[in-house]
Protein backbone atom coordinates (compact mmCIF):
# COMPACT_ATOMS: atom_id res chain seq x y z
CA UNK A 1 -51.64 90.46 186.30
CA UNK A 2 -53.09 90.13 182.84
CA UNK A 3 -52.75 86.97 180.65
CA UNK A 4 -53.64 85.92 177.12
CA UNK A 5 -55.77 82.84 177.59
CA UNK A 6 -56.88 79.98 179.89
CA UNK A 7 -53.83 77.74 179.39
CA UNK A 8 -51.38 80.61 180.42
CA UNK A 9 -53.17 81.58 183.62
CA UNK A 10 -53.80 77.85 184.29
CA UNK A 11 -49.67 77.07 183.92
CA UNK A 12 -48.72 80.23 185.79
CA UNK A 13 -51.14 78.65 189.05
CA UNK A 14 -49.79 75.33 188.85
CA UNK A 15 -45.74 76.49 188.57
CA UNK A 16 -47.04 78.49 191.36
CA UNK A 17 -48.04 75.80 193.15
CA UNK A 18 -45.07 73.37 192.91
CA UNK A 19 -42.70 76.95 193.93
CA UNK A 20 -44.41 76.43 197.34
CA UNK A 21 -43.56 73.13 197.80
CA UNK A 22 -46.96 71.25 196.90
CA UNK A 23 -45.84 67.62 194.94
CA UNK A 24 -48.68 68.23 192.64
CA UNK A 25 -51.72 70.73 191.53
CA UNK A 26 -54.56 70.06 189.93
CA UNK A 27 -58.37 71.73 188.38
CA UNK A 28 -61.22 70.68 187.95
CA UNK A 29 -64.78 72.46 187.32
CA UNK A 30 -67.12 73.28 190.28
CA UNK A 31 -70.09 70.91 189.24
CA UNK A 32 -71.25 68.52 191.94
CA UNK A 33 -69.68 65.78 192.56
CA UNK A 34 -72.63 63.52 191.42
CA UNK A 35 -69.77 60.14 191.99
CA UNK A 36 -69.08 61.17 195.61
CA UNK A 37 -73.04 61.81 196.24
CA UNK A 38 -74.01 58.44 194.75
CA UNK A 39 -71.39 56.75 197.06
CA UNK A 40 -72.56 58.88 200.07
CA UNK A 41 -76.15 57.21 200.05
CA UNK A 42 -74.84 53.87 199.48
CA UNK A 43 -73.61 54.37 202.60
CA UNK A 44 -75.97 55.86 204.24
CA UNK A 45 -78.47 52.90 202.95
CA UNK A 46 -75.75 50.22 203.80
CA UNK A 47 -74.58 51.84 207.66
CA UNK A 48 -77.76 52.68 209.30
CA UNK A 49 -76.06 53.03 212.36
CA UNK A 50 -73.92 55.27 210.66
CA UNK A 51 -76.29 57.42 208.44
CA UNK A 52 -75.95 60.55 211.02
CA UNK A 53 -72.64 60.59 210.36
CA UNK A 54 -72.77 60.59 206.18
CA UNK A 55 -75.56 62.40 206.16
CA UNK A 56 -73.22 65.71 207.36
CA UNK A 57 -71.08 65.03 204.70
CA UNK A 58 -73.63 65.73 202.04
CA UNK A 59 -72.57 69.59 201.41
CA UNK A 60 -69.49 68.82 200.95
CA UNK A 61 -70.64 67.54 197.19
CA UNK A 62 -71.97 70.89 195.92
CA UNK A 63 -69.27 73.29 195.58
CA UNK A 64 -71.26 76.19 194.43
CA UNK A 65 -73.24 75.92 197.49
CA UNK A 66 -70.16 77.54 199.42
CA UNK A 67 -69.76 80.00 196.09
CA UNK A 68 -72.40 80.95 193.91
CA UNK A 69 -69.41 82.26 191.58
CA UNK A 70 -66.85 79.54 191.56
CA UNK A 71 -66.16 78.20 188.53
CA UNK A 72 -63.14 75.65 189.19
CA UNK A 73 -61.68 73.72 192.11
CA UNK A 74 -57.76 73.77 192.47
CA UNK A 75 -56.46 70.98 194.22
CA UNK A 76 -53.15 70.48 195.70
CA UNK A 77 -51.58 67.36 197.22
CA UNK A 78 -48.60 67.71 199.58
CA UNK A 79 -47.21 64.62 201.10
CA UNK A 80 -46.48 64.51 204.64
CA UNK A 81 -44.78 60.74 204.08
CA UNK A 82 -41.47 62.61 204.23
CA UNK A 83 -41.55 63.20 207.90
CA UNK A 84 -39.45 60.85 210.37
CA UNK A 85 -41.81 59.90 213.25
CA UNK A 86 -40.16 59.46 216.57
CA UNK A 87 -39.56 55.85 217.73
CA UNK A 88 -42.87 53.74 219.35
CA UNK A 89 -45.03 56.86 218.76
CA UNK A 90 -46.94 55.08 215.02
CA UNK A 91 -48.52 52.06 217.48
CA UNK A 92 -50.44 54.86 218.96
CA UNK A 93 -51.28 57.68 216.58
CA UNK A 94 -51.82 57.94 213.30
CA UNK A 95 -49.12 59.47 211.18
CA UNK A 96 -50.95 62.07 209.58
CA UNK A 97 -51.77 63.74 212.75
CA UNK A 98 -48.13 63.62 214.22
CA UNK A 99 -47.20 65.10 211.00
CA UNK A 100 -49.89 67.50 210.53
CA UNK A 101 -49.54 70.36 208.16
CA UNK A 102 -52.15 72.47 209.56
CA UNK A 103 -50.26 72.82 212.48
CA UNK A 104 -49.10 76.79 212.13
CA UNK A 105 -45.62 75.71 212.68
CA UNK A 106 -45.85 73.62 209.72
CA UNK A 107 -44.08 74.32 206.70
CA UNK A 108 -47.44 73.17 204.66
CA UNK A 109 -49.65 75.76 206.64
CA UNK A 110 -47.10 78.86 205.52
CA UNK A 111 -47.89 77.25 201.94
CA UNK A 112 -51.90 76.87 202.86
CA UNK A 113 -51.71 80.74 202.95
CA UNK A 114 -49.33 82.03 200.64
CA UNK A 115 -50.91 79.96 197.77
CA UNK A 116 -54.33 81.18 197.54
CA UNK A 117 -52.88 85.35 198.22
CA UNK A 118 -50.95 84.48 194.99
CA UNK A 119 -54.13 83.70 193.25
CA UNK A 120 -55.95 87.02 194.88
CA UNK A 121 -52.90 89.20 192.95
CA UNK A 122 -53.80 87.16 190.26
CA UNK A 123 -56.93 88.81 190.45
CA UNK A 124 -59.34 85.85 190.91
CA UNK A 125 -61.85 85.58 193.73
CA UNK A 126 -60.78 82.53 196.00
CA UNK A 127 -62.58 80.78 199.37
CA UNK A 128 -61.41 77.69 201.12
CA UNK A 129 -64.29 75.15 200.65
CA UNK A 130 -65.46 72.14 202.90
CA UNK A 131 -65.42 69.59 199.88
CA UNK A 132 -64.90 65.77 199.56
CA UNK A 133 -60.81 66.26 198.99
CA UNK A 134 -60.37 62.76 197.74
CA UNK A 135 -62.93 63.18 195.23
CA UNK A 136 -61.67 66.41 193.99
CA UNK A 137 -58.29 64.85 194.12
CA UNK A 138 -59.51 62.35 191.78
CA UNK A 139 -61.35 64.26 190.03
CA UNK A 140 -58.59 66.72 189.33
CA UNK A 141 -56.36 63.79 187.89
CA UNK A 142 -53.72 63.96 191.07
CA UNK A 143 -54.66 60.23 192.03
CA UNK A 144 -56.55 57.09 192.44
CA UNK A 145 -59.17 55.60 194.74
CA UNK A 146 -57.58 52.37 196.68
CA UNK A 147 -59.64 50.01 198.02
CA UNK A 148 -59.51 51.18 201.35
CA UNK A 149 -60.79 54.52 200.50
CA UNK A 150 -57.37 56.37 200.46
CA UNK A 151 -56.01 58.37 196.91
CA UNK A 152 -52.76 56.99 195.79
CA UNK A 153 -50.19 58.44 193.93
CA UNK A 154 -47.63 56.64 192.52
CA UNK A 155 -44.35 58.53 193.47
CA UNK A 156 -46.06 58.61 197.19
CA UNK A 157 -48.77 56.35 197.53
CA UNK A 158 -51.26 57.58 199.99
CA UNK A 159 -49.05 59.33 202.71
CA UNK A 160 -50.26 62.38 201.39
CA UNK A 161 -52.17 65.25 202.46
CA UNK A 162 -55.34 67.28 199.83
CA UNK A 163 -55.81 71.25 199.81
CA UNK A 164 -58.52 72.76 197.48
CA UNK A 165 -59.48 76.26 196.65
CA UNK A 166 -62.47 77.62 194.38
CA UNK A 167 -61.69 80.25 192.23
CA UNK A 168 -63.81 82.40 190.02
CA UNK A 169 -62.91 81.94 186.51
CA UNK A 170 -62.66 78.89 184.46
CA UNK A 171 -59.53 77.14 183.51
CA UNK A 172 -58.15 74.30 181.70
CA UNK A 173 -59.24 70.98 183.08
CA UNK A 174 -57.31 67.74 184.07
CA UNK A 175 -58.82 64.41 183.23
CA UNK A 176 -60.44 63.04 185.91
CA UNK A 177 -58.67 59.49 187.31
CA UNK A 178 -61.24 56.86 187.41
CA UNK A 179 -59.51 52.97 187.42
CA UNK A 180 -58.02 52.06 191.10
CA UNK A 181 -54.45 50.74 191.31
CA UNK A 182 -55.66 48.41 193.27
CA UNK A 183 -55.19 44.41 192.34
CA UNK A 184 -58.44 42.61 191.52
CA UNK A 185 -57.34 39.96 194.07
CA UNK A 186 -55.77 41.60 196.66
CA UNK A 187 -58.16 42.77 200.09
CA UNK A 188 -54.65 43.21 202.37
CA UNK A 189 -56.70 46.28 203.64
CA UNK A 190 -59.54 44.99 204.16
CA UNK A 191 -58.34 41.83 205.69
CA UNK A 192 -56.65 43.64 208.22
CA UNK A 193 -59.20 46.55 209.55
CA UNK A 194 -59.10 45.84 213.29
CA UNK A 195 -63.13 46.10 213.88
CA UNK A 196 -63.79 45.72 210.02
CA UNK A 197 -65.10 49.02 209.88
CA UNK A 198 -63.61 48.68 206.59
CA UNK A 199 -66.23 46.07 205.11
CA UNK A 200 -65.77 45.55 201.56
CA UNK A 201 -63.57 47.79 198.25
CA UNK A 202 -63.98 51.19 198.54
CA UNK A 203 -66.98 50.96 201.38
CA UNK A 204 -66.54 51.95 204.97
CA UNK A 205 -68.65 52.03 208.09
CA UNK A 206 -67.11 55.21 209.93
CA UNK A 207 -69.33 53.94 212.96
CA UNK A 208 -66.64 51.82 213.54
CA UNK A 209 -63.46 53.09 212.38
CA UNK A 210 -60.65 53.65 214.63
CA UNK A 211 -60.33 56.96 213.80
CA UNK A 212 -63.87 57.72 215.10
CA UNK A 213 -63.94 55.75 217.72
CA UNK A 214 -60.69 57.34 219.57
CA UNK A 215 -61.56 61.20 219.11
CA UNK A 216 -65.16 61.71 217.62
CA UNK A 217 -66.92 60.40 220.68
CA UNK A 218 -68.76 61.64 223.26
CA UNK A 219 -69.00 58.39 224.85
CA UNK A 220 -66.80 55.64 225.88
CA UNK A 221 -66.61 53.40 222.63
CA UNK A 222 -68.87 49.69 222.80
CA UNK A 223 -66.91 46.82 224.94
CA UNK A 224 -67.23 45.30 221.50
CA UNK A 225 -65.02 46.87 219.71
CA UNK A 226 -62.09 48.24 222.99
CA UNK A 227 -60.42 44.90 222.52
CA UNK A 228 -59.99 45.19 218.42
CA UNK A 229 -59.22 48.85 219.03
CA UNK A 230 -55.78 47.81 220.02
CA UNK A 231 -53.60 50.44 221.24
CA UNK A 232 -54.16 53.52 218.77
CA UNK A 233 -55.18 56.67 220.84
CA UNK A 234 -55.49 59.03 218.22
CA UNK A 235 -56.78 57.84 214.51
CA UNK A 236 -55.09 54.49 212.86
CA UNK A 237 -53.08 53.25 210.24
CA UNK A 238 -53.64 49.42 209.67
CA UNK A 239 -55.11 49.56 206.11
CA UNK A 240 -52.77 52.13 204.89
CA UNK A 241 -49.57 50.40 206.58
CA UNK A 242 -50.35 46.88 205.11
CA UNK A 243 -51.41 48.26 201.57
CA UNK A 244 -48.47 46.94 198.93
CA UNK A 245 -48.73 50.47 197.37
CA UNK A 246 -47.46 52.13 200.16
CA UNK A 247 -44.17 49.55 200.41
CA UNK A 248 -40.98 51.56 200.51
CA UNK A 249 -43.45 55.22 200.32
CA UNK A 250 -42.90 56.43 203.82
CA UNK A 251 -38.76 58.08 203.31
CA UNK A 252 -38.66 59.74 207.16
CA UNK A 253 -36.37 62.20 205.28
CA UNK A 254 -37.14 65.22 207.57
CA UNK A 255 -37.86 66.51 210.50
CA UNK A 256 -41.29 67.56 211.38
CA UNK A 257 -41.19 70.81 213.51
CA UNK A 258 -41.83 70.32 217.53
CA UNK A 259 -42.23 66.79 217.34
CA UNK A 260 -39.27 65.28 218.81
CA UNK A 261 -40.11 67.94 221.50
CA UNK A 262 -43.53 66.65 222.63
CA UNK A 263 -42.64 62.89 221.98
CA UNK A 264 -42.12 62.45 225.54
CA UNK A 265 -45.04 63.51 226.60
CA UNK A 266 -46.95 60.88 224.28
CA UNK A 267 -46.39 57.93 226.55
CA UNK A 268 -49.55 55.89 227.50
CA UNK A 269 -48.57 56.67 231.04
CA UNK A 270 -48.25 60.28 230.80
CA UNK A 271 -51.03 60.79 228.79
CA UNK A 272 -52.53 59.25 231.59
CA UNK A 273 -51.38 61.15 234.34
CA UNK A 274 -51.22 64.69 232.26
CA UNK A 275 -53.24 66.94 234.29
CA UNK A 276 -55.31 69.90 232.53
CA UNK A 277 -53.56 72.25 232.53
CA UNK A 278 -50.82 70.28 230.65
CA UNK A 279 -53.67 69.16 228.15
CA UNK A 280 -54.32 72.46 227.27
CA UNK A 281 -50.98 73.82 226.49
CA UNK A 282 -49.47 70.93 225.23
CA UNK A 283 -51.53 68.17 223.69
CA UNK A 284 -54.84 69.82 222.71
CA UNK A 285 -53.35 72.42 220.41
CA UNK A 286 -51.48 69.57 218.28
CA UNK A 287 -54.56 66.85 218.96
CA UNK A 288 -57.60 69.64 218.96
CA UNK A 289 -59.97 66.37 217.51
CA UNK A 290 -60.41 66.22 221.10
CA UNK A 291 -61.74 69.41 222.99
CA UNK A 292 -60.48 70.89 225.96
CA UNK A 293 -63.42 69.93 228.24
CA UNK A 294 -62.14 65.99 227.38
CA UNK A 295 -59.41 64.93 229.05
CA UNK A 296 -61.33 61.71 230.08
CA UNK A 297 -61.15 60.37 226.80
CA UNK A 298 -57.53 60.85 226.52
CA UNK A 299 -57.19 59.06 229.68
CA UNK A 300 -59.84 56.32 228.88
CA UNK A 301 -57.86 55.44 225.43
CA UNK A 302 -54.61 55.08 227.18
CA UNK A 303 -56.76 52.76 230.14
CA UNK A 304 -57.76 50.87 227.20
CA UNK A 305 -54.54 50.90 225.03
CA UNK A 306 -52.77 49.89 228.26
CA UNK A 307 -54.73 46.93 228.83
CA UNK A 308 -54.69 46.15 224.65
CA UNK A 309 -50.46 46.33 225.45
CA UNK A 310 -50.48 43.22 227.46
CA UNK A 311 -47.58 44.62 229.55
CA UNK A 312 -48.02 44.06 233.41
CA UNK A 313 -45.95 47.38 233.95
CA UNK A 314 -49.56 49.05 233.56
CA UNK A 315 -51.38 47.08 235.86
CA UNK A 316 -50.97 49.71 239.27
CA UNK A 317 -52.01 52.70 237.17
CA UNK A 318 -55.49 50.78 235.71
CA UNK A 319 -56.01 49.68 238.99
CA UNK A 320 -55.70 53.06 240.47
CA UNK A 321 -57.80 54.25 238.17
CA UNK A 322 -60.30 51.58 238.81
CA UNK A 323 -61.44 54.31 241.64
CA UNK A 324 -61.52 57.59 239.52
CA UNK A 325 -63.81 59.99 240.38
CA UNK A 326 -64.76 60.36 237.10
CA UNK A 327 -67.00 57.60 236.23
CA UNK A 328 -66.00 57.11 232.60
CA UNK A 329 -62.38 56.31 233.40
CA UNK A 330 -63.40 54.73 236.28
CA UNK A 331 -65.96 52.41 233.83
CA UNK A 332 -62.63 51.87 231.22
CA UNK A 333 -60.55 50.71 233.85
CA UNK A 334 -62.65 48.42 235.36
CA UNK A 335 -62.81 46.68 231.54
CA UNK A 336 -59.12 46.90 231.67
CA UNK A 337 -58.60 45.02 234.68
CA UNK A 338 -60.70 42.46 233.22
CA UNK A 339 -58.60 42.42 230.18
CA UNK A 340 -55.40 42.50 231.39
CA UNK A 341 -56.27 39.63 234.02
């Protein structure tokens, strides 16, 4: 396809993008992101416990490390707060992952692909980077930094999910969003984190976020923090669902594809007893955070979400598994016992 100028191609990609079904696009130019660096070592200087963790992050700053030739970063936000989530299942996992649009049955993933083939017969030169989404988000104009780390929009507030491309030629530019929405007085978020990994506006110590502590582990998670952990198996919520900018966001409009069908299976007691073959066909594909060779953590989280419960219903299966051969379940359960008196 041939165009005149800039500001045709760059409205042609951005019609484009709301045809297949993304709320909003935006560009921005492929410098680093010197705001998103600067943040990254405060971090790393603040968390030193946590350093190992930032410190991976770094690349994802420099988008002309992944492509010498890119000239602009296309970012689309879809919003996955559209989705109803089967009854009891948002105490346990957090939303974005039940309603994941990477998923290949996802209506987002057919979208994920189709959009950046368009830009190919548009004759551009295109790669799927590993950058700091929010950031480029921001950066692009689509949204705002919240206290609690999470861009907000304001039709959707932050039930929403980031794609980015780079792309070869450069295009006209959206003004980047700098202020927060965010009321000077209010710390809602930050009030509530369960084991205040989320220390202060717009700072976070991933060491002990939720998130990281249920799938990014290698290792059962501190006694500390198992009792503050509450009963979330699989990523978290809290500062998102408390936020006042996310009131009234969340429709449950449609159905997500295949969830109502493996609902069942995400009880704390069958999670438990799932054997692994069952983890492998079912839950691993949808919940692949967690690799195939750890079961034991699923079962550990729901030993420990069990006990977090307070409901005496679970008290057989912890103390069954109080003699587990494995001796990280077996270590969980013991804790649980304790807890659940």
């Amino acid at each position: 396809m041939s165009f005149r100028n800039t500001q045709q191609l760059t409205a042609t990609i951005k019609e484009k993008a709301r045809e297949f079904g993304y709320v909003s696009c935006g560009i921005t130019d492929a410098s680093p992101f010197t705001e998103y660096l600067d943040a990254l070592e405060k971090r790393i200087q603040h968390y030193p416990d946590s350093s190992h963790l930032y410190q991976e992050l770094r690349e994802n700053g420099y988008p002309k490390k992944q492509a010498e030739w890119a000239q602009s970063v296309i970012v689309c936000v879809s919003r996955y707060g559209k989705y109803r989530i089967p009854q009891g299942l948002a105490q346990y996992f957090g939303k974005c992952y039940l309603a994941d649009g990477r998923l290949p049955y996802a209506t987002e993933y057919h979208a994920a692909d189709a959009f950046p083939a368009f830009l190919k017969e548009l004759g551009l030169s295109v790669t799927v980077p590993r950058l700091a989404m929010r950031w480029a988000a921001a950066r692009a104009g689509l949204g705002q930094f919240g206290k609690n780390n999470f861009i907000f929009t304001a039709k959707n507030g932050s039930w929403i999910s980031i794609k980015t491309w780079l792309v070869n030629e450069v295009l006209d530019y959206d003004a980047p969003q700098t202020t927060s929405p965010c009321p000077d007085k209010c710390t809602r978020c930050i009030d509530a984190c369960p084991t205040h990994a989320l220390e202060g506006p717009f700072m976070m110590n991933y060491g002990r976020c939720i998130a990281h502590l249920t799938f990014h582990l290698t290792t059962l998670p501190p006694e500390v923090v198992r009792k503050s952990m509450r009963t979330w198996m699989y990523g978290c919520d809290v500062c998102q669902n408390v936020c006042p900018l996310d009131q009234g966001k969340w429709e449950q409009a449609e159905e997500f594809p295949q969830l109502d069908e493996i609902s069942p299976q995400l009880t704390l007691d069958r999670l438990f007893r799932m054997t692994q073959p069952v983890y492998e066909e079912i839950i691993q594909p949808r919940f692949w955070y967690i690799g195939k060779e750890h079961l034991w953590v699923w079962k550990s989280n729901a030993l420990r979400a069990m006990a977090n419960s307070g409901e005496a219903r679970y008290r057989p299966l912890i103390k069954e598994a109080c003699n587990d051969p494995d001796e990280r379940i077996k270590q969980m359960a013991r804790w649980a016992e304790q807890r659940i008196g």
